[in-house]
N, C-alpha and C. Protein backbone atom coordinates (compact mmCIF):
# COMPACT_ATOMS: atom_id res chain seq x y z
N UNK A 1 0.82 -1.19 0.00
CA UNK A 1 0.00 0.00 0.00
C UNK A 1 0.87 1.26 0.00
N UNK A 2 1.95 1.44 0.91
CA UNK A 2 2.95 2.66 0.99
C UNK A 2 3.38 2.54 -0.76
N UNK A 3 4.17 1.64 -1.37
CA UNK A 3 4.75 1.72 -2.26
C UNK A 3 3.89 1.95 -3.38
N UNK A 4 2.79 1.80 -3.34
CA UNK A 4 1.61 2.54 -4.60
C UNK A 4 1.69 3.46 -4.08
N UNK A 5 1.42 4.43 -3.12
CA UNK A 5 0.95 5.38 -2.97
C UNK A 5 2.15 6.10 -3.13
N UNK A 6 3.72 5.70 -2.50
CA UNK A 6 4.81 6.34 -3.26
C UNK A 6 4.74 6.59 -4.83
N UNK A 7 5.07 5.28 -5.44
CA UNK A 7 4.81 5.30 -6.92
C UNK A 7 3.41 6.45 -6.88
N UNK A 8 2.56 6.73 -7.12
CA UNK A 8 1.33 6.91 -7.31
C UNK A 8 1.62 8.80 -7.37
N UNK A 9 2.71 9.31 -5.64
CA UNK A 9 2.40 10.75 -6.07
C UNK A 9 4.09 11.08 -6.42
N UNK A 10 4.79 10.05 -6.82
CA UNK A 10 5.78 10.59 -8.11
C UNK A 10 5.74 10.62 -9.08
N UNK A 11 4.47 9.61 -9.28
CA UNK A 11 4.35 9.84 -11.26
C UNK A 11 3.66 11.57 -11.11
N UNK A 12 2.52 11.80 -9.91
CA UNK A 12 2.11 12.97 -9.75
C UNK A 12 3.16 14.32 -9.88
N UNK A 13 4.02 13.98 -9.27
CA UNK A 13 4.77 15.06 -9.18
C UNK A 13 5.36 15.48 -10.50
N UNK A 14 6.09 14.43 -11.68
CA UNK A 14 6.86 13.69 -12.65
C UNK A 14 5.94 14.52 -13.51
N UNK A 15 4.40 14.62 -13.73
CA UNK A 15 3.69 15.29 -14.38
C UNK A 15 3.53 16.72 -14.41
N UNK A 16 3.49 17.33 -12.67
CA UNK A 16 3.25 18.52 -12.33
C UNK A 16 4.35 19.21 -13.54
N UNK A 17 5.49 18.85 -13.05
CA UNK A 17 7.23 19.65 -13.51
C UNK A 17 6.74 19.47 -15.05
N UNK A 18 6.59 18.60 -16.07
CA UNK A 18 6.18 18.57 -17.16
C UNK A 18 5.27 19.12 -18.05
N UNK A 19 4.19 19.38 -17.10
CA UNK A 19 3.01 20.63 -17.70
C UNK A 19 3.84 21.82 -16.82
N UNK A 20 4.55 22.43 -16.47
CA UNK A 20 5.36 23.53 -15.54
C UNK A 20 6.12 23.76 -17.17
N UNK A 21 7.01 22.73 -17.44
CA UNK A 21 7.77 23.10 -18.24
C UNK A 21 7.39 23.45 -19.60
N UNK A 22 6.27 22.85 -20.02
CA UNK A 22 5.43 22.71 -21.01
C UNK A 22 4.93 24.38 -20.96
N UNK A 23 4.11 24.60 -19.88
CA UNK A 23 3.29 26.23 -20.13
C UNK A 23 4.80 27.45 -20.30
N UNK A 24 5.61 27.15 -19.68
CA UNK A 24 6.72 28.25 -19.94
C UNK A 24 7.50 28.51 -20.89
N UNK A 25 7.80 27.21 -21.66
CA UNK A 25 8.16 27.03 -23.30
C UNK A 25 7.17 27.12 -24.16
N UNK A 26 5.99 27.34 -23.71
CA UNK A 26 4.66 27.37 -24.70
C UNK A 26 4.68 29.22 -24.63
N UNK A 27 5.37 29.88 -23.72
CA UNK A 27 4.59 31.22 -23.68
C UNK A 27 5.91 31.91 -24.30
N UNK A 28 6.96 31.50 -24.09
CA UNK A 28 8.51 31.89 -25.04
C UNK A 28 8.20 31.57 -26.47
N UNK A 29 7.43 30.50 -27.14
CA UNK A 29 7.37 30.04 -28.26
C UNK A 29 6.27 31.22 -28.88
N UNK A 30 5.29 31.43 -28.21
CA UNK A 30 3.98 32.26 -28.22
C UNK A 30 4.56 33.79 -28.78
N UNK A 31 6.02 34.13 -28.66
CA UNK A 31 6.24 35.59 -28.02
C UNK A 31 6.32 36.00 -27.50
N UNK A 32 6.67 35.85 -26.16
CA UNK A 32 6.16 36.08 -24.64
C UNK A 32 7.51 36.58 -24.60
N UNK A 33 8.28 37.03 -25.54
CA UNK A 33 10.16 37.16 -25.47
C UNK A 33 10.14 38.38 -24.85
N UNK A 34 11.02 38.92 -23.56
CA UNK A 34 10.96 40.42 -23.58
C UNK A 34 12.41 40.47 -22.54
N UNK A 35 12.76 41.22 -22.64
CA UNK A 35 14.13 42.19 -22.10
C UNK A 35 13.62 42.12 -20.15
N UNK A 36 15.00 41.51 -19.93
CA UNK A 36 14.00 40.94 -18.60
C UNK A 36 15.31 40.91 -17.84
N UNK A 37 16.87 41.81 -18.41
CA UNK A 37 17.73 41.89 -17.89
C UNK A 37 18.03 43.37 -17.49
N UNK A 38 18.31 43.87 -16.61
CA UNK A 38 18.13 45.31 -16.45
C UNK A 38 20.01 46.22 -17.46
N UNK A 39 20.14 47.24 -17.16
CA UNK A 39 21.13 47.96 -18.18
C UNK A 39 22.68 47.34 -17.24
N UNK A 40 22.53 47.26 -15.77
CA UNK A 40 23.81 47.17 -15.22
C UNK A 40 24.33 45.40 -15.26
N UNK A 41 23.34 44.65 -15.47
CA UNK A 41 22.98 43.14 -15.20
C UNK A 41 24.13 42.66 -16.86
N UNK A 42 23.81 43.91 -17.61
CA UNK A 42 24.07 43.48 -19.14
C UNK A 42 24.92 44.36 -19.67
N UNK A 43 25.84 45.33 -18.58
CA UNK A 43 26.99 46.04 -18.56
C UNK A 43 27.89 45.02 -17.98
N UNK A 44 28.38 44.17 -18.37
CA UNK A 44 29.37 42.90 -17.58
C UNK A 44 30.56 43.38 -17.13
N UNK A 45 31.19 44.46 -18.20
CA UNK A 45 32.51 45.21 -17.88
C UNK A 45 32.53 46.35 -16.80
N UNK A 46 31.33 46.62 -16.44
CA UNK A 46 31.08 48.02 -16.13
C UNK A 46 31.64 49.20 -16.44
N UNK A 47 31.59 49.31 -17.81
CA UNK A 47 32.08 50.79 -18.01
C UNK A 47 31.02 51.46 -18.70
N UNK A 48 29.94 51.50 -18.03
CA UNK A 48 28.92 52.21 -18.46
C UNK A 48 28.14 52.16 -19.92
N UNK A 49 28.31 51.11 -20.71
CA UNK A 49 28.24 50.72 -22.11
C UNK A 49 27.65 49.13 -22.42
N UNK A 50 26.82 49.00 -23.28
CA UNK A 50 26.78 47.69 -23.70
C UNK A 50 27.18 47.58 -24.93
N UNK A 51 28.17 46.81 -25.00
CA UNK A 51 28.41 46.11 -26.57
C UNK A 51 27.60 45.63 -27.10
N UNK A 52 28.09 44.92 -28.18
CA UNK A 52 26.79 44.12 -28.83
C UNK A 52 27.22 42.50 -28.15
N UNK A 53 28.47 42.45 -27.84
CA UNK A 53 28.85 40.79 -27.49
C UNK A 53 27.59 41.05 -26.08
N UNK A 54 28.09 41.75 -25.09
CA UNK A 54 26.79 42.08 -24.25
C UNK A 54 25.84 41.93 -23.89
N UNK A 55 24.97 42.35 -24.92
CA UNK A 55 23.63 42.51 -25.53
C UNK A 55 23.23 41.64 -25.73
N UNK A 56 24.00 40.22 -26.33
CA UNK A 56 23.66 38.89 -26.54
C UNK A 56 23.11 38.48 -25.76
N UNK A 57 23.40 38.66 -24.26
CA UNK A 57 23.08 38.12 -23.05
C UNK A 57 20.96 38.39 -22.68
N UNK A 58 20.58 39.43 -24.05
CA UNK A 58 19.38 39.60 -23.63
C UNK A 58 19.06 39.14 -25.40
N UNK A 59 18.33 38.32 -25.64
CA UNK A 59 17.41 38.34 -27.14
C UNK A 59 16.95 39.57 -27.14
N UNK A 60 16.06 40.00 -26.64
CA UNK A 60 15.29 41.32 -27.24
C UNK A 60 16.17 42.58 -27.43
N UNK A 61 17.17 43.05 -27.02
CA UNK A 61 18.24 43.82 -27.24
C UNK A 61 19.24 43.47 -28.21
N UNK A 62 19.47 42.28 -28.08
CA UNK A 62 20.22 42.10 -29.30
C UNK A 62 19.93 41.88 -30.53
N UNK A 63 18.65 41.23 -30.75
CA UNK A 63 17.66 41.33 -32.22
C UNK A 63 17.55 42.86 -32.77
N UNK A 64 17.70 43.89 -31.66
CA UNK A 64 17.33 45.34 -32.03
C UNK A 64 18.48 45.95 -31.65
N UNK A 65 20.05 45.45 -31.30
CA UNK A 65 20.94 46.58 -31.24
C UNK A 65 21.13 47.10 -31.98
N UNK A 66 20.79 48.09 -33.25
CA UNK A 66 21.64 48.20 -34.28
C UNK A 66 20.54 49.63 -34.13
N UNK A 67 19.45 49.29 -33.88
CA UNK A 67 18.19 50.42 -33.46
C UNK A 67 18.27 51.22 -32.39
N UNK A 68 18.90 50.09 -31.60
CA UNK A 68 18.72 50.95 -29.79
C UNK A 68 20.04 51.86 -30.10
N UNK A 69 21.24 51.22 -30.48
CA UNK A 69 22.33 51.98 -30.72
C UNK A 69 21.99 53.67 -31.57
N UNK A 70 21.61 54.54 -31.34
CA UNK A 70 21.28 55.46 -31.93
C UNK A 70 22.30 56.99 -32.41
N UNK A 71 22.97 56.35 -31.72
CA UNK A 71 24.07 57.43 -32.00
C UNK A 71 25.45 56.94 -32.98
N UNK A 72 25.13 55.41 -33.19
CA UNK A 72 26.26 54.83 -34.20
C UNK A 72 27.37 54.37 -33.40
N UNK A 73 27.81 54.13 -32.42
CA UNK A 73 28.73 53.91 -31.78
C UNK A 73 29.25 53.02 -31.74
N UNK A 74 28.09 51.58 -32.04
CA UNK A 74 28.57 50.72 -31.88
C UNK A 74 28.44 49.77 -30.51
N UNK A 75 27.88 51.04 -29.01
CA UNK A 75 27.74 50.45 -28.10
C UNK A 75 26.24 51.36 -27.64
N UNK A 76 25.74 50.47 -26.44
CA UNK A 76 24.28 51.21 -26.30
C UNK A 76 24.89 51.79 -24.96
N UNK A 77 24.58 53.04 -24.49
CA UNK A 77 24.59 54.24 -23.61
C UNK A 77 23.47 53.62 -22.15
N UNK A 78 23.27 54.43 -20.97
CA UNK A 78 22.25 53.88 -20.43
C UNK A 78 21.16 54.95 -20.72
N UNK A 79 20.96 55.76 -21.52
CA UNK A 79 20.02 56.50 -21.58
C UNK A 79 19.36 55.97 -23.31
N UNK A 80 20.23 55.50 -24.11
CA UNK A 80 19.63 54.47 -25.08
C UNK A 80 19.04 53.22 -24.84
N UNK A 81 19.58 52.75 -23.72
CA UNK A 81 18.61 51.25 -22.92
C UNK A 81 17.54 51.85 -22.13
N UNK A 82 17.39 53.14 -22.15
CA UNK A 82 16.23 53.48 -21.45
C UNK A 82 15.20 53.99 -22.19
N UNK A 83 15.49 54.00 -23.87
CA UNK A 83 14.59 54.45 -24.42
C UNK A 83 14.26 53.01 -25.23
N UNK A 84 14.89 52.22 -25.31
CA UNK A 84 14.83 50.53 -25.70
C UNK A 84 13.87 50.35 -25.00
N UNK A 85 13.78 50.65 -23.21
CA UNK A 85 12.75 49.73 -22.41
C UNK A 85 11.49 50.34 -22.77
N UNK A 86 11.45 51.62 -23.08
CA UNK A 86 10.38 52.73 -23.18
C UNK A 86 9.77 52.01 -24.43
N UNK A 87 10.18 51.71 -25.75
CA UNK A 87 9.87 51.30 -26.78
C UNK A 87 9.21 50.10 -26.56
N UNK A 88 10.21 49.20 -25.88
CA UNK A 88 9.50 47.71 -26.00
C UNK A 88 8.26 48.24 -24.78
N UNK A 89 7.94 48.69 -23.98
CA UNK A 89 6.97 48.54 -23.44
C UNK A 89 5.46 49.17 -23.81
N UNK A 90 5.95 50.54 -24.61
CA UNK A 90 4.75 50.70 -25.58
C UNK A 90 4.71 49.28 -26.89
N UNK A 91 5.30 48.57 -27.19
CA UNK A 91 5.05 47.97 -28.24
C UNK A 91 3.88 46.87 -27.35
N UNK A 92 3.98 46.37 -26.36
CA UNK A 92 3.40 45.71 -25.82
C UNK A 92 1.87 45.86 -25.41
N UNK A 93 1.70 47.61 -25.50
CA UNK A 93 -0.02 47.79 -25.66
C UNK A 93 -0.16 47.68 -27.02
């Protein structure tokens, strides 16, 4: 009786983690992609700049560095990642 009921709430559990993993790769696949690293998190060097090697570290910044970069530099500023967040968050209404 113990050992069904073991067996019984690990297949339970075995399922929970599987529909868990299932709805969170279903909502990344959906679009659900968004910039979810803040400007200092994705300044690795800290010198006040993101590269583009950087930038990698976020998909949604790096699909659009070439946009956020606005001054040509080559690197994004923190007042250009602040108009990146401004953008992506109107795009979202």
């Amino acid at each position: 009786m113990k050992r069904k009921l073991a067996t019984s709430l690990t297949k339970g559990m075995a399922a929970a983690i599987v529909m868990a993993l299932g709805a969170s790769t279903g909502a990344y696949a959906a679009g659900a992609m968004k910039s979810t690293m803040g400007f200092g998190e994705l300044d690795k060097d800290g010198n006040g700049l993101i590269s583009q090697e950087e930038a990698e570290h976020d998909k949604m910044l790096s699909a659009k560095f070439m946009d956020t970069d606005q001054d040509g530099d080559g690197q994004v500023n923190e007042a250009e990642f602040s108009a990146f967040e401004v953008m992506e968050e109107k795009a979202k209404e």
